[in-house]
N, C-alpha and C. Protein backbone atom coordinates (compact mmCIF):
# COMPACT_ATOMS: atom_id res chain seq x y z
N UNK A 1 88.53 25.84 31.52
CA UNK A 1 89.58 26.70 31.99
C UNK A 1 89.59 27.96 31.14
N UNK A 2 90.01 29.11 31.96
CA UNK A 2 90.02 30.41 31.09
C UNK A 2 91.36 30.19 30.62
N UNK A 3 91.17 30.87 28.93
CA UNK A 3 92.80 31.25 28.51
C UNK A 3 92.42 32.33 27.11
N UNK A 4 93.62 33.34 27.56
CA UNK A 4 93.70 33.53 26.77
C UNK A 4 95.54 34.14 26.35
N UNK A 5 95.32 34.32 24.70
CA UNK A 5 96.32 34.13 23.90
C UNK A 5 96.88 35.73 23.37
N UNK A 6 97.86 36.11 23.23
CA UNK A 6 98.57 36.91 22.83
C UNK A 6 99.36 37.01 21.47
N UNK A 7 99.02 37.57 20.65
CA UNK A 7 99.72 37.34 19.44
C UNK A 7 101.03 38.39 18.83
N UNK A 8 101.95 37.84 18.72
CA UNK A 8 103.00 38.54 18.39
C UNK A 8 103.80 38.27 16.70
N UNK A 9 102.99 38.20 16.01
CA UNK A 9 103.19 37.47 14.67
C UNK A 9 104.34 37.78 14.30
N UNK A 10 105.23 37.27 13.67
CA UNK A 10 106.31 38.07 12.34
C UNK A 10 105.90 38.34 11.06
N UNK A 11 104.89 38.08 10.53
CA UNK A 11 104.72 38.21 9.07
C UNK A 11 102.70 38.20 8.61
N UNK A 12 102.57 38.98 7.78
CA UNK A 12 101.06 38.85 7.69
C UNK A 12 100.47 37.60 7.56
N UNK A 13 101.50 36.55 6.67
CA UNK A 13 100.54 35.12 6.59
C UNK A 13 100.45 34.41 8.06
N UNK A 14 101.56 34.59 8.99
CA UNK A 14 101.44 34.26 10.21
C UNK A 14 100.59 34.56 11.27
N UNK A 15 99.76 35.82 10.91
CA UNK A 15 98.94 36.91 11.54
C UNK A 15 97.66 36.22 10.95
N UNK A 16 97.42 36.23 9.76
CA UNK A 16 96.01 35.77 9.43
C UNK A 16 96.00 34.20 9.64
N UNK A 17 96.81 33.19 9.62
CA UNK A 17 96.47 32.07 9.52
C UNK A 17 96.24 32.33 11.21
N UNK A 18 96.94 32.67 12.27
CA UNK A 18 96.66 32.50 13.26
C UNK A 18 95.36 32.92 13.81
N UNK A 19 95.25 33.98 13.22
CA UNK A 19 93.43 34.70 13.58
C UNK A 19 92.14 33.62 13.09
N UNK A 20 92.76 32.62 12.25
CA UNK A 20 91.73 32.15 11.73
C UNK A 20 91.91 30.89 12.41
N UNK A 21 93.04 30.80 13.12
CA UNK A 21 92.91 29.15 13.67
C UNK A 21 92.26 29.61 14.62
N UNK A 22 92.38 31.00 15.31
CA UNK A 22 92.04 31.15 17.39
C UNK A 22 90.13 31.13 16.75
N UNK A 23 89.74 31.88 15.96
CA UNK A 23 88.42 31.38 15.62
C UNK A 23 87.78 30.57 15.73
N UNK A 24 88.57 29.76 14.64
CA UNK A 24 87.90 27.89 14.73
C UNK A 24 87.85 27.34 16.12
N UNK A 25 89.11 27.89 16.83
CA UNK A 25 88.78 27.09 18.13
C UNK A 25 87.86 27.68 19.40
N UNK A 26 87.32 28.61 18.53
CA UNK A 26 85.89 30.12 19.79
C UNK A 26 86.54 30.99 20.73
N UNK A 27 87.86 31.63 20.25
CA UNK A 27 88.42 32.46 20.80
C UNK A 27 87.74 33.62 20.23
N UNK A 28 87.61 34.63 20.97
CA UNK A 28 86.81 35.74 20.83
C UNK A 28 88.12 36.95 21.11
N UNK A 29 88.37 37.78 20.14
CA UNK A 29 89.36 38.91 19.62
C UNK A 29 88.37 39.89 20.88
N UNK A 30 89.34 40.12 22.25
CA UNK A 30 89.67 40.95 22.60
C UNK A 30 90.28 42.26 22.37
N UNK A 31 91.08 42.53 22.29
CA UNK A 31 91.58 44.00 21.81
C UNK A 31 92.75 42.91 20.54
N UNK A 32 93.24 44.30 19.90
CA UNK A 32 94.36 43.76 18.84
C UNK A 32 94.73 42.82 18.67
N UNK A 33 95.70 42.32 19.40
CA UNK A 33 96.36 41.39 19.58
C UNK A 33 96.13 40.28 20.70
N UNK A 34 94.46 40.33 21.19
CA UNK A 34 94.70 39.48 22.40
C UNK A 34 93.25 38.69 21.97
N UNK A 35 93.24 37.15 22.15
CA UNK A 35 91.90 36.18 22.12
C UNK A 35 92.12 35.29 23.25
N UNK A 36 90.25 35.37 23.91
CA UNK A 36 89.96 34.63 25.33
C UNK A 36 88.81 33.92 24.92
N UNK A 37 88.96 32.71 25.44
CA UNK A 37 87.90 31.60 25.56
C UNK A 37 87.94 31.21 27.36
N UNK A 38 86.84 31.44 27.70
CA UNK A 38 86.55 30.59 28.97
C UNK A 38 86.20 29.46 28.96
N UNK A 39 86.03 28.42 27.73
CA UNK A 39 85.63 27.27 28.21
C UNK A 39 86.76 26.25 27.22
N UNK A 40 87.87 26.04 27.55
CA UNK A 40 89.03 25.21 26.74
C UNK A 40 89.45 24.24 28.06
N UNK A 41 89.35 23.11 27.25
CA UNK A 41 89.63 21.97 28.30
C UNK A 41 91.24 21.77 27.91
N UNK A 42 91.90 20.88 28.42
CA UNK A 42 93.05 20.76 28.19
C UNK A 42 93.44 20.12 26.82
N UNK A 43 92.85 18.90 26.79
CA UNK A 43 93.04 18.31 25.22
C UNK A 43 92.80 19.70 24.40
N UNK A 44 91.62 20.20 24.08
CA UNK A 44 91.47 20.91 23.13
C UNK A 44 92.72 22.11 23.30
N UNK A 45 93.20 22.29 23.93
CA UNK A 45 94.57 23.21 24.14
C UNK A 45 96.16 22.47 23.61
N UNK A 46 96.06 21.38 23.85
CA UNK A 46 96.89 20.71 23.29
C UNK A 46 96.76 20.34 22.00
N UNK A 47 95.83 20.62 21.06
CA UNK A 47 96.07 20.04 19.48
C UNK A 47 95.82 22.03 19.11
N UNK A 48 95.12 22.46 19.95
CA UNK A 48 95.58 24.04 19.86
C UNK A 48 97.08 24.65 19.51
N UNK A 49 97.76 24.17 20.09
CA UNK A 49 99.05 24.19 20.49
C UNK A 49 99.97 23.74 19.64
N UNK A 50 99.40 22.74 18.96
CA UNK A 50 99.88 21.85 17.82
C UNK A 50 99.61 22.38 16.44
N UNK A 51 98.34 22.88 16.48
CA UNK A 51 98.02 23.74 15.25
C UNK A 51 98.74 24.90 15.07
N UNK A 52 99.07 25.42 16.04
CA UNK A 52 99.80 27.19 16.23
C UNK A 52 101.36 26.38 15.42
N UNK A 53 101.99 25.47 16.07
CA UNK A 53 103.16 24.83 15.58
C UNK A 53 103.17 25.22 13.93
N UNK A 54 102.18 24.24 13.63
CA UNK A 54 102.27 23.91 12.35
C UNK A 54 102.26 25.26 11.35
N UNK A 55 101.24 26.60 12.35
CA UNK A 55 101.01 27.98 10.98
C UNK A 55 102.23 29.08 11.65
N UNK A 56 103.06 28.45 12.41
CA UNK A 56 104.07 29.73 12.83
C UNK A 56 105.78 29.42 12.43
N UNK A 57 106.39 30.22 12.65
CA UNK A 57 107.73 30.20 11.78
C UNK A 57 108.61 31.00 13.08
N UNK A 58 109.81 31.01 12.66
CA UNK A 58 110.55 31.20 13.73
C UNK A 58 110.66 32.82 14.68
N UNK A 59 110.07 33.47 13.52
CA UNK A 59 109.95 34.88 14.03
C UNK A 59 108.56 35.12 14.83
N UNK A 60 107.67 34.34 14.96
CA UNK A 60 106.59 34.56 15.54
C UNK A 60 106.99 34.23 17.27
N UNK A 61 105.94 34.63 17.62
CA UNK A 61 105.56 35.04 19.19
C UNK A 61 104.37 35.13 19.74
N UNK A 62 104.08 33.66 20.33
CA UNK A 62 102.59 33.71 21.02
C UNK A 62 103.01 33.71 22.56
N UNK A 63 101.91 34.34 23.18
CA UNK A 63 101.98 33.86 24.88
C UNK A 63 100.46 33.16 25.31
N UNK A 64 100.25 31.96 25.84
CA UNK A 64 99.57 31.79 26.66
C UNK A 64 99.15 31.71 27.74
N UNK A 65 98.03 32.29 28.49
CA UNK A 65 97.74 32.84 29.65
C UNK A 65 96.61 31.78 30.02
N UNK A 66 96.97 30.69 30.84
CA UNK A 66 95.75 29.07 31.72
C UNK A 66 95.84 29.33 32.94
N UNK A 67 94.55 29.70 33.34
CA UNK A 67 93.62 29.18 34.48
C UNK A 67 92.50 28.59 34.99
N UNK A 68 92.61 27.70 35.74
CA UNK A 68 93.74 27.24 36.67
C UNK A 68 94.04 25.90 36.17
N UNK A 69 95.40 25.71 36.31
CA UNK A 69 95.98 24.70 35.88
C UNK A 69 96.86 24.04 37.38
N UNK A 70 96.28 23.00 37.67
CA UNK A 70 96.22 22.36 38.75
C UNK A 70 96.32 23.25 40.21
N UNK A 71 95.48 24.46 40.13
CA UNK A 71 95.01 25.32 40.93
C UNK A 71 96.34 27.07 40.67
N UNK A 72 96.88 26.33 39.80
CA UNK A 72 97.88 27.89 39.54
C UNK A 72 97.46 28.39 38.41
N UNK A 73 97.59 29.60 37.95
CA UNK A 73 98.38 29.85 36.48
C UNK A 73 99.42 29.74 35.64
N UNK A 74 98.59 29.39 34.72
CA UNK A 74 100.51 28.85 33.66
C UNK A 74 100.41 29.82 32.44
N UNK A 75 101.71 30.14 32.46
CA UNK A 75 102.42 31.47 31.27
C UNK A 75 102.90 29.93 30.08
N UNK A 76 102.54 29.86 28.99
CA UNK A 76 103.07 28.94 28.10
C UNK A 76 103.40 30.22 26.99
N UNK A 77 105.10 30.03 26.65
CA UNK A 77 105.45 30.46 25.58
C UNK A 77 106.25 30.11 24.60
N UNK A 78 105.50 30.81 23.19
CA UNK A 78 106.42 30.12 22.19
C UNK A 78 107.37 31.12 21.26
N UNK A 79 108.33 31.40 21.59
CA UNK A 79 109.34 31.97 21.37
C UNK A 79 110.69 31.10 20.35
N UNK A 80 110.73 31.73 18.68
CA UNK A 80 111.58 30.82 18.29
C UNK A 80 111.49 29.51 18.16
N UNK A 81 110.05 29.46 17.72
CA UNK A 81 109.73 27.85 17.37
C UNK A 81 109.97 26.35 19.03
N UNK A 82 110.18 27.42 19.87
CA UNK A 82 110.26 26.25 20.96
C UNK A 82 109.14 27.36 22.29
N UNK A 83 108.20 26.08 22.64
CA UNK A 83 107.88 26.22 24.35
C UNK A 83 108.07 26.42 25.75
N UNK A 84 107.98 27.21 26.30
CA UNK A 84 108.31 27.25 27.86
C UNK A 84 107.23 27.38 28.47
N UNK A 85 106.59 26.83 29.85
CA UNK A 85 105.86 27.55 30.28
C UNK A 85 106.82 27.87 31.60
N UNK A 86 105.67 28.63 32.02
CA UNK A 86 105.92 28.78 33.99
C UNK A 86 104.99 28.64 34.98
N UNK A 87 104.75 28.58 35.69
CA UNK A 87 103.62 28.40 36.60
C UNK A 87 104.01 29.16 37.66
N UNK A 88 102.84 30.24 37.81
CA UNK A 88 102.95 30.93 38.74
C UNK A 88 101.88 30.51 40.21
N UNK A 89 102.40 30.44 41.35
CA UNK A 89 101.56 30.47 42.65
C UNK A 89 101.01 31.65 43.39
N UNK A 90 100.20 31.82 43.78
CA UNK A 90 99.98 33.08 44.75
C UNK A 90 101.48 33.41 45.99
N UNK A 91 101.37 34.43 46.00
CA UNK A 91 102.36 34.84 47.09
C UNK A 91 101.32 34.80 48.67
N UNK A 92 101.99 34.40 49.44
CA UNK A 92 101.29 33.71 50.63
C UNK A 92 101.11 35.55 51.33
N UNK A 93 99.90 35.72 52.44
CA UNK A 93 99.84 36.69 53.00
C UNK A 93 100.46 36.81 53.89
C-alpha cells in the first residue's frame, strides 16, 4: 500500500527522532516535511504507528495518508497524543 506521512513536530528531538524512525522503516523524504513508501503492508504500519507513539509528545503532529485501505483512502491522525482516522470514498459520478 502507498503511504505517505506528514510531519508536524513540536520540538527538534521530536523532528530528528522521527526522521530517523520514517528511515528505518524506507520512507523516502519527499519535500520538507513529507515521507512516502509504496510498499508498507499493514502490520508494518501498525508497529510504525507504535513507534511514532513512543518518540512523540503532546505538541507533535503527524498525518497519515493509506492507499487503498479496503479499496478507500484513510487520513490517520495524531493530534495531542491521540488517533483519528477517516476514510474517505470517491464521490459517485
Amino acid at each position: 500500500m502507498f503511504v505517505s506521512v506528514v510531519l508536524d513536530p513540536g520540538g527538534a528531538d521530536s523532528s530528528r527522532a522521527l526522521i530517523s524512525l520514517l528511515a528505518q522503516y524506507g520512507f523516502t523524504r519527499i519535500q520538507r516535511a513529507c515521507w512516502e513508501n509504496t510498499a508498507v503492508s499493514e502490520k508494518r504500519l501498525r508497529t510504525l504507528k507504535k513507534d511514532i507513539d513512543r518518540v512523540t509528545d503532546f505538541y507533535d503532529r503527524i498525518r497519515i495518508y493509506q492507499y487503498p485501505v479496503k479499496g478507500l483512502m484513510a487520513i490517520t491522525e495524531l493530534s495531542k497524543k491521540k488517533w483519528r482516522r477517516c476514510m474517505l470514498r470517491p464521490q459517485p459520478d
